[in-house]
N, C-alpha and C. Protein backbone atom coordinates (compact mmCIF):
# COMPACT_ATOMS: atom_id res chain seq x y z
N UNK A 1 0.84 -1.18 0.00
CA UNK A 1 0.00 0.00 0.00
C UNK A 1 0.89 1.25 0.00
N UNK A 2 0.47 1.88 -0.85
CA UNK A 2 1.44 3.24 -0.79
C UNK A 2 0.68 4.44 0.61
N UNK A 3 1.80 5.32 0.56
CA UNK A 3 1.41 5.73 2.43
C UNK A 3 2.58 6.93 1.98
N UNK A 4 2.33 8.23 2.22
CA UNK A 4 2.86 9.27 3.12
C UNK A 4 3.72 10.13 1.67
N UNK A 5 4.69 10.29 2.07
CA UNK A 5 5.38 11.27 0.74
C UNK A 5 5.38 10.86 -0.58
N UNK A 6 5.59 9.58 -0.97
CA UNK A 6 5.73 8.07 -2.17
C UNK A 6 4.33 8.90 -2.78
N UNK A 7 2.77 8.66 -1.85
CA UNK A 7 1.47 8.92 -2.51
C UNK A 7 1.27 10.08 -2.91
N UNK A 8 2.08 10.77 -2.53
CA UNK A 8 1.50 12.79 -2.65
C UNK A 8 2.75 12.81 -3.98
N UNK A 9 3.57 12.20 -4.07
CA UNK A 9 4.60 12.22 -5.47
C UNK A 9 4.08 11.60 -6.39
N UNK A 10 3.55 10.59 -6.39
CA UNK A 10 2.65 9.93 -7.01
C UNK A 10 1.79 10.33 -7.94
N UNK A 11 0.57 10.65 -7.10
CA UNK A 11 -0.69 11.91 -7.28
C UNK A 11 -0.21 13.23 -7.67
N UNK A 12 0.97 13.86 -7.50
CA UNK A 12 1.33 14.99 -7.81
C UNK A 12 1.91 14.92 -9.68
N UNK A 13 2.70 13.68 -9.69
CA UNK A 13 2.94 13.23 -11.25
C UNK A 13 1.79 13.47 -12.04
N UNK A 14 0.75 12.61 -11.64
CA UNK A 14 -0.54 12.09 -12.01
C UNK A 14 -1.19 13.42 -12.91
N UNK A 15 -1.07 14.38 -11.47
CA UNK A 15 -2.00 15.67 -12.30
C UNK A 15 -1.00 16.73 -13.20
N UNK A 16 0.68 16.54 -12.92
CA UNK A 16 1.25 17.17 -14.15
C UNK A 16 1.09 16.48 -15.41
N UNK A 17 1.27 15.11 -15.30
CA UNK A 17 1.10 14.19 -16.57
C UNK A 17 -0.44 15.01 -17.46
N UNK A 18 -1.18 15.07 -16.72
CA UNK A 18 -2.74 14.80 -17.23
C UNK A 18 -2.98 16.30 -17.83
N UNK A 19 -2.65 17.67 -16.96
CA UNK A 19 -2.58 18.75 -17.45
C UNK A 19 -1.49 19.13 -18.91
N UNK A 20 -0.02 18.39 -18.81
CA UNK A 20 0.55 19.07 -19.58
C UNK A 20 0.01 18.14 -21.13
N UNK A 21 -0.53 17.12 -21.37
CA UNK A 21 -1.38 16.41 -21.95
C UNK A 21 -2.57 16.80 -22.71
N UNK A 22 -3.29 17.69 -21.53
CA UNK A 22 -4.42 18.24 -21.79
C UNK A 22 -4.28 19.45 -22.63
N UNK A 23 -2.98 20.32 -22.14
CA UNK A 23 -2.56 21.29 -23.04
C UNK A 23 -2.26 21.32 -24.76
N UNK A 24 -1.17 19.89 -25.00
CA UNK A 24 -0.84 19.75 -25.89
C UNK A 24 -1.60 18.96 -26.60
N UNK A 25 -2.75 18.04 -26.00
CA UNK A 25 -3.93 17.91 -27.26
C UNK A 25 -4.33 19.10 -27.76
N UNK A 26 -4.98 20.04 -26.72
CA UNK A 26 -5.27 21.57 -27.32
C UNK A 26 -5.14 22.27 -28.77
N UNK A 27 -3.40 22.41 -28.16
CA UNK A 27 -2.80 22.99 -29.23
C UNK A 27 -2.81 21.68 -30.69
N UNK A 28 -2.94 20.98 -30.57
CA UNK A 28 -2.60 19.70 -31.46
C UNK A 28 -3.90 20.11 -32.70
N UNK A 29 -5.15 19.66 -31.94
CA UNK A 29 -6.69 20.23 -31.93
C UNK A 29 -6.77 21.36 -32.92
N UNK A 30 -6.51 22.37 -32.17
CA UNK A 30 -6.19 23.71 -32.99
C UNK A 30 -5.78 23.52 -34.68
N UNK A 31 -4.46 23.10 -34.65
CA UNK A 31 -3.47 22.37 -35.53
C UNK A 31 -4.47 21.84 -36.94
N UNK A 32 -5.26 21.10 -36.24
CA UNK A 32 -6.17 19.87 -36.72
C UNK A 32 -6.97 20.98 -37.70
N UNK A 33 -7.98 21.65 -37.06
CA UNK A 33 -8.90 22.52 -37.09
C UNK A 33 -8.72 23.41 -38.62
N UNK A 34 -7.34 23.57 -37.84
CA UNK A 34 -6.50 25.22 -39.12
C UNK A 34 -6.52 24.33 -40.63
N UNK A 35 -6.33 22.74 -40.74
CA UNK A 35 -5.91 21.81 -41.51
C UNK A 35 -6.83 21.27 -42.30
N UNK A 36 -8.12 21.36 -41.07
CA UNK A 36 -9.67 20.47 -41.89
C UNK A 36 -10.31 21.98 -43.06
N UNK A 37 -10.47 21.19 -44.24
CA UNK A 37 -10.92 22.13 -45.62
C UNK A 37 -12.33 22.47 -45.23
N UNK A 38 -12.17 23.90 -45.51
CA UNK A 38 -13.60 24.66 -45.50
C UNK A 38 -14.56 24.11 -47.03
N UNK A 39 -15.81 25.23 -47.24
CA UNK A 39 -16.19 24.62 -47.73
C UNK A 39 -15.79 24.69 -49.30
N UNK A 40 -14.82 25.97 -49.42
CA UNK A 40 -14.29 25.78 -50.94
C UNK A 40 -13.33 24.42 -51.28
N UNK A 41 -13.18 23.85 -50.54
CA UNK A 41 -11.82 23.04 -50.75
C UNK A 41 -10.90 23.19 -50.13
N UNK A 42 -10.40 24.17 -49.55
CA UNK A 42 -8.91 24.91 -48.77
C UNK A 42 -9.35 25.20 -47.55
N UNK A 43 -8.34 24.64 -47.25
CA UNK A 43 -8.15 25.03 -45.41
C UNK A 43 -7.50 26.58 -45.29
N UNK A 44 -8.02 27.05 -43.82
CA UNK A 44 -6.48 28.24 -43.73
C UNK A 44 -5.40 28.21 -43.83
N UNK A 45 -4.83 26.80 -43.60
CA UNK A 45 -3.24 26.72 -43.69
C UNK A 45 -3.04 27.06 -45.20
N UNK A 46 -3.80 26.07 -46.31
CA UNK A 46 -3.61 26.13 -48.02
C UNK A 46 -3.86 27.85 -48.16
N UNK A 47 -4.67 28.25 -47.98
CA UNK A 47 -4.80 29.70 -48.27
C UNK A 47 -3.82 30.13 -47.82
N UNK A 48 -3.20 30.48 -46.87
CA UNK A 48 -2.21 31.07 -46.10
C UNK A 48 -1.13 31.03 -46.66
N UNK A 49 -0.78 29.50 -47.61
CA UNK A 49 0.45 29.06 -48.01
C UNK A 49 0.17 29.67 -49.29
N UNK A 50 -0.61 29.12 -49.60
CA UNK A 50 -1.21 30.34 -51.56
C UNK A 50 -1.01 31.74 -51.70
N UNK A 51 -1.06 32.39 -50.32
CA UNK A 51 -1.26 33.94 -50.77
C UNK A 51 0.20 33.88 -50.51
N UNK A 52 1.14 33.30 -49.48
CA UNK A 52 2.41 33.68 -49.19
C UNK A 52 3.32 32.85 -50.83
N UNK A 53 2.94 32.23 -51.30
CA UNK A 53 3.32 31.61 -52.71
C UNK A 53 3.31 32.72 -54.01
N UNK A 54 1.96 33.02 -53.93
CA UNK A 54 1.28 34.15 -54.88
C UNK A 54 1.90 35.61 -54.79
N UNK A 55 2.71 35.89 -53.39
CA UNK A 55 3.27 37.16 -53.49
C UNK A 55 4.54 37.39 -52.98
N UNK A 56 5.24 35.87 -53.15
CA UNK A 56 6.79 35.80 -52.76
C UNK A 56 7.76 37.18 -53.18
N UNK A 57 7.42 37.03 -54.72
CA UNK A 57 7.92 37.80 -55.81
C UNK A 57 8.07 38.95 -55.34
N UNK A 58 6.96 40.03 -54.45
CA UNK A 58 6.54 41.10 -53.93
C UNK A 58 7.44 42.04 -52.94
N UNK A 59 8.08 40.32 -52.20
CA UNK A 59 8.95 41.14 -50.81
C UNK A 59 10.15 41.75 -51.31
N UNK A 60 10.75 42.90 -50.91
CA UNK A 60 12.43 43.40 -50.81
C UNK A 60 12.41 43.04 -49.56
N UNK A 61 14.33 43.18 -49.33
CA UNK A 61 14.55 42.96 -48.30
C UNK A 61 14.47 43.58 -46.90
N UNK A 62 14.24 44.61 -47.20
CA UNK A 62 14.00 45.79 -46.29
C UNK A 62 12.39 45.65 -45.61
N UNK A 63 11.62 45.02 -46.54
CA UNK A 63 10.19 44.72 -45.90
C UNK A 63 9.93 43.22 -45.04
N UNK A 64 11.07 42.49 -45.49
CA UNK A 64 11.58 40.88 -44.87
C UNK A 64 11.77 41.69 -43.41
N UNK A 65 12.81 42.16 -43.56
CA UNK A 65 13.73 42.95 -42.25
C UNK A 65 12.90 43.31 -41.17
N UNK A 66 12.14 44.15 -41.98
CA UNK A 66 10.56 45.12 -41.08
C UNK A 66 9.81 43.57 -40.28
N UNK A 67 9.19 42.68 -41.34
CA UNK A 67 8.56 42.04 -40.54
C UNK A 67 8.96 40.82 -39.41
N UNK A 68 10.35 40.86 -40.13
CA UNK A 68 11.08 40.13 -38.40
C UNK A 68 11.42 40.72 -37.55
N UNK A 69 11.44 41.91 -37.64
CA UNK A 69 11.59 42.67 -36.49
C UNK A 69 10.31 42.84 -35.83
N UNK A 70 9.24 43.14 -36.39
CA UNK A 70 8.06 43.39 -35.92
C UNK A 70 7.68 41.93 -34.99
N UNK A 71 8.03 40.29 -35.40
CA UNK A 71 7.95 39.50 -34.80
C UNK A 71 8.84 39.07 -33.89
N UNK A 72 9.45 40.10 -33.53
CA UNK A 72 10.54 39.65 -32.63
C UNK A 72 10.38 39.33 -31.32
N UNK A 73 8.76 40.04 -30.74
CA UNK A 73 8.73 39.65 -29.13
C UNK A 73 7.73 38.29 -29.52
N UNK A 74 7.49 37.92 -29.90
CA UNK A 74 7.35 36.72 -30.52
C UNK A 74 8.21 35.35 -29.91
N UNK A 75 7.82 34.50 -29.04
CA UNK A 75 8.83 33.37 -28.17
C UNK A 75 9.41 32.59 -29.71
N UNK A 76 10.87 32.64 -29.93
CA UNK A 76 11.30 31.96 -30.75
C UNK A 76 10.82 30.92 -31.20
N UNK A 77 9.63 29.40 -30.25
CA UNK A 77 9.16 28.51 -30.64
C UNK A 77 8.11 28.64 -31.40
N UNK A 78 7.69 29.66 -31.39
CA UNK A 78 6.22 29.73 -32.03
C UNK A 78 6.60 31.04 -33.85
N UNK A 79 7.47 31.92 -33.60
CA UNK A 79 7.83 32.83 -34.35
C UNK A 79 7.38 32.30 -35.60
N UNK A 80 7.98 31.30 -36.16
CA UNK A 80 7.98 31.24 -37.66
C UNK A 80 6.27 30.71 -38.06
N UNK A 81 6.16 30.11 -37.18
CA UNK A 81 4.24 30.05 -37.12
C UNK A 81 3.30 31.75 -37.47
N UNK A 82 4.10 32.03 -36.62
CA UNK A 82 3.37 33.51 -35.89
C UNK A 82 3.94 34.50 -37.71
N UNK A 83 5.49 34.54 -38.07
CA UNK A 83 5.14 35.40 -39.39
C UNK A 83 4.89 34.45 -40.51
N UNK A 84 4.38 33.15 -40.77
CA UNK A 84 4.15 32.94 -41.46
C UNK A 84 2.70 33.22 -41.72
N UNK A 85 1.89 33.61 -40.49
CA UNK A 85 0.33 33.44 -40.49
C UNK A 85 0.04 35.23 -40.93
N UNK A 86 1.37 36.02 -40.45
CA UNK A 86 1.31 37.46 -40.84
C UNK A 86 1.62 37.62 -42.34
N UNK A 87 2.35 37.20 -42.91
CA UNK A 87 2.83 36.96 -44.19
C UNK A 87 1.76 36.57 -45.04
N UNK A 88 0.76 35.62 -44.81
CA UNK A 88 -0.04 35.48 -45.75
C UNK A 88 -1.49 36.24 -45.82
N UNK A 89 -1.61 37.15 -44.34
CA UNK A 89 -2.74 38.02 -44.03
C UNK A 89 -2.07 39.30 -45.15
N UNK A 90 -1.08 39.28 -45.07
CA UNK A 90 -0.51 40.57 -45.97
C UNK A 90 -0.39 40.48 -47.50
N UNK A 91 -0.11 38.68 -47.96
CA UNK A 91 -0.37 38.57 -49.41
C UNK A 91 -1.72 38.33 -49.92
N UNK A 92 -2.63 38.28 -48.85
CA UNK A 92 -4.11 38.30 -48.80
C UNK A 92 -4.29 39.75 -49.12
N UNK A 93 -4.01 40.87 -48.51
CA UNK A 93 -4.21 41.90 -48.98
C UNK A 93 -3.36 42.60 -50.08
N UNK A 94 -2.41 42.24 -50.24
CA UNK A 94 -1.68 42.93 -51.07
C UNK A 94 -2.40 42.46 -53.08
N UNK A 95 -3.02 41.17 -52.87
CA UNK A 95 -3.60 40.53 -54.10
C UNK A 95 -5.21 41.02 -53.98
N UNK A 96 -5.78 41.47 -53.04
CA UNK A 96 -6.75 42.20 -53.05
C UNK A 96 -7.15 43.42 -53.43
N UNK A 97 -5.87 43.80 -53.31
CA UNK A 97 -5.11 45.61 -53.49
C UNK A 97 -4.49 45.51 -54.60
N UNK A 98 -4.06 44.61 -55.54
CA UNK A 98 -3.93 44.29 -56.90
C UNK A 98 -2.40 44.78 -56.50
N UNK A 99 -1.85 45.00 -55.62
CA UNK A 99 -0.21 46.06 -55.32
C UNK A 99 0.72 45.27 -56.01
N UNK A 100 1.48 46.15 -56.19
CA UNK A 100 3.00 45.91 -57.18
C UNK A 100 3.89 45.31 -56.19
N UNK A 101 3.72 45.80 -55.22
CA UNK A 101 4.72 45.34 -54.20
C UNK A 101 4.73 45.75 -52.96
N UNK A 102 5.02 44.84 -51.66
CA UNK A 102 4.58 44.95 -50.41
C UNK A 102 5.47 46.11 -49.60
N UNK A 103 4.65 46.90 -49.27
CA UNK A 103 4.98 47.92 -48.51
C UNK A 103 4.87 48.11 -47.05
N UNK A 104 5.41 49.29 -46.53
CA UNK A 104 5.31 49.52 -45.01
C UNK A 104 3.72 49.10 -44.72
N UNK A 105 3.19 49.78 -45.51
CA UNK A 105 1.66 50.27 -45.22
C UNK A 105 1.15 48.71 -45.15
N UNK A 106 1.46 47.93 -46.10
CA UNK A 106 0.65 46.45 -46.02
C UNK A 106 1.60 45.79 -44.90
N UNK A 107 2.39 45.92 -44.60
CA UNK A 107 2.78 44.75 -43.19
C UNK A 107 2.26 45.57 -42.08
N UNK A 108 1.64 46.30 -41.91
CA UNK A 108 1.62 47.28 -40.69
C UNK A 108 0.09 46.76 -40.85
N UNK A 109 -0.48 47.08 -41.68
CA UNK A 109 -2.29 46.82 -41.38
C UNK A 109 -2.43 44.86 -41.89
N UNK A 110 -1.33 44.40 -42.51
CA UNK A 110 -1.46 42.81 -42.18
C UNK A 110 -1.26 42.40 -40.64
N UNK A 111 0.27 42.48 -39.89
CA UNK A 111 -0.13 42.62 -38.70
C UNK A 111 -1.23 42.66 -37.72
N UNK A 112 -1.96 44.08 -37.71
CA UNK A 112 -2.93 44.10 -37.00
C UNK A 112 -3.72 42.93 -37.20
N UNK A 113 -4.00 42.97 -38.27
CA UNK A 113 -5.85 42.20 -38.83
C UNK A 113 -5.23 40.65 -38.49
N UNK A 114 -3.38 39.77 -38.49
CA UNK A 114 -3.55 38.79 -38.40
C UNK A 114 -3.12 38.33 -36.84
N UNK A 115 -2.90 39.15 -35.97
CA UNK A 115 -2.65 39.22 -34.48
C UNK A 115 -3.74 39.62 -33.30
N UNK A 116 -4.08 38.83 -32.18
CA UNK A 116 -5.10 39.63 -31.53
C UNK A 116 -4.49 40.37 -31.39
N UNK A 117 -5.39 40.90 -30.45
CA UNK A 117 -5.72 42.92 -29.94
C UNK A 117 -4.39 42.47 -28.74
N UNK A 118 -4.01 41.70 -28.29
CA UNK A 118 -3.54 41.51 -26.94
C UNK A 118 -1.75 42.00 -27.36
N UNK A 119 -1.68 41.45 -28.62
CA UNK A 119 -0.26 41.23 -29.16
C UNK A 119 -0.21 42.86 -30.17
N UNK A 120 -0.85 43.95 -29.96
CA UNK A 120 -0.84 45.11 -30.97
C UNK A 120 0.15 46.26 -29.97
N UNK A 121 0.13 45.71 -28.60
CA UNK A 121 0.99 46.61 -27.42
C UNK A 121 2.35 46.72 -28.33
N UNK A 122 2.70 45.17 -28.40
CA UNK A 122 4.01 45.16 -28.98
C UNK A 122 4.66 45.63 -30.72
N UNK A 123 3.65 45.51 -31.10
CA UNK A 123 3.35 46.37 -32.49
C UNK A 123 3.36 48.01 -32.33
N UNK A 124 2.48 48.55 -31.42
CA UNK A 124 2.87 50.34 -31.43
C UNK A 124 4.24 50.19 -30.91
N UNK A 125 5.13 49.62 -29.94
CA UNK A 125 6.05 49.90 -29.09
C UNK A 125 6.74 49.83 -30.19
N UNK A 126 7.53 49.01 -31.25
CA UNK A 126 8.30 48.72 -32.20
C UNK A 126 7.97 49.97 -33.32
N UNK A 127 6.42 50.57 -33.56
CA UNK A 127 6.27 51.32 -34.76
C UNK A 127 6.78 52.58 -33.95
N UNK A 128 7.10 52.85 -32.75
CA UNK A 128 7.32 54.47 -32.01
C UNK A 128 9.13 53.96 -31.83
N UNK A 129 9.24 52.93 -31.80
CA UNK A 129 10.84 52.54 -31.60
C UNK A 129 11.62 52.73 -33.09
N UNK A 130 10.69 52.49 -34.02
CA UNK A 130 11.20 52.88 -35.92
C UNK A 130 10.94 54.50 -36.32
N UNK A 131 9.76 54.99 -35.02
CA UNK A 131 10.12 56.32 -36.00
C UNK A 131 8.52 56.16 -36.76
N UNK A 132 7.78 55.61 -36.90
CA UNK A 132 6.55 54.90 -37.62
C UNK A 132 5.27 55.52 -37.09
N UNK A 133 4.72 56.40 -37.99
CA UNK A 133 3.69 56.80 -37.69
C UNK A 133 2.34 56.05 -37.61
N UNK A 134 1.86 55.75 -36.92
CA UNK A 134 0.65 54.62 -36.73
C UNK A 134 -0.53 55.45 -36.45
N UNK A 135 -0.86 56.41 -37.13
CA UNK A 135 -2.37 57.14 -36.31
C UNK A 135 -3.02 56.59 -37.83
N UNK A 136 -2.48 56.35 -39.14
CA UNK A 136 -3.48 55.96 -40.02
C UNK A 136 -4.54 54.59 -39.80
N UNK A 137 -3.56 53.65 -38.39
CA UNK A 137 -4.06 52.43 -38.59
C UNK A 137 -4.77 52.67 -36.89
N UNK A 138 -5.04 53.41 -36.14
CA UNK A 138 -6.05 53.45 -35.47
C UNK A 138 -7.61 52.71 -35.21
N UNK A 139 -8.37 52.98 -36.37
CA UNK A 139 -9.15 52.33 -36.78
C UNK A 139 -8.73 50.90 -36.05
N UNK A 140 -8.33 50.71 -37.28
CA UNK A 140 -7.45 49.17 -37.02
C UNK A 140 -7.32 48.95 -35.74
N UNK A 141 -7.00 49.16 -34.91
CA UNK A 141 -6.80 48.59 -34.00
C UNK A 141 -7.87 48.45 -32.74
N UNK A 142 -8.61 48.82 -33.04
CA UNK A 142 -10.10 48.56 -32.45
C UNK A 142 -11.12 47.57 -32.83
């Protein structure tokens, strides 16, 4: 029979096992979700990967530059998730906008529209740290 410190180590495993588990089905879930095809045929991930395909051609390097910097408070594990999902909110608009080529103006209002409201703190702090006037995208950020 288990008895005294052995059971509370035990039981204490038990509920990290089961929580950190519970987490990473979650995120797994999510994963799943982004993957299962809407009703045109394409999932968000295929769209996401289409518009960032469709407007490779578009980036200089100076607008590459901009948007890794902009993802920089971004936890390194998740980053390339996080600008790849910005990257294709921006070739989403930039092919909407028929544009020649991706500008300040389209990574700044892709950003917003592909980040919650929670993650835009770190977006003004970086556009007042460049010098970047942000009162056009106001709106936006509401």
């Amino acid at each position: 029979m288990l008895e005294g410190w052995f059971l509370w180590l035990m039981l204490l495993w038990i509920v990290t096992m089961i929580v950190l588990l519970s987490i990473g089905g979650f995120f797994m879930f999510r994963k799943f979700l982004k993957r299962f095809p809407k009703e045109d045929g394409k999932s968000e991930l295929d769209w996401q990967d289409y518009y960032i395909e469709q407007t490779r051609h578009m980036w200089k390097q100076e607008e590459k530059e901009l948007l890794e910097e902009l993802v920089s408070p971004v936890p390194e594990l998740f980053r390339d998730t996080a600008k790849a999902k910005i990257a294709g909110k921006i070739g989403e608009l930039a092919l909407k906008e028929n544009a020649g080529s991706i500008d300040q103006d389209l990574i700044v209002r892709g950003y917003i529209l592909a980040t919650p409201k929670r993650d835009h703190k770190f977006l003004l702090k970086r556009l007042k740290e460049k010098n970047i006037d942000y009162s056009p995208y106001h709106a936006l950020f509401k």
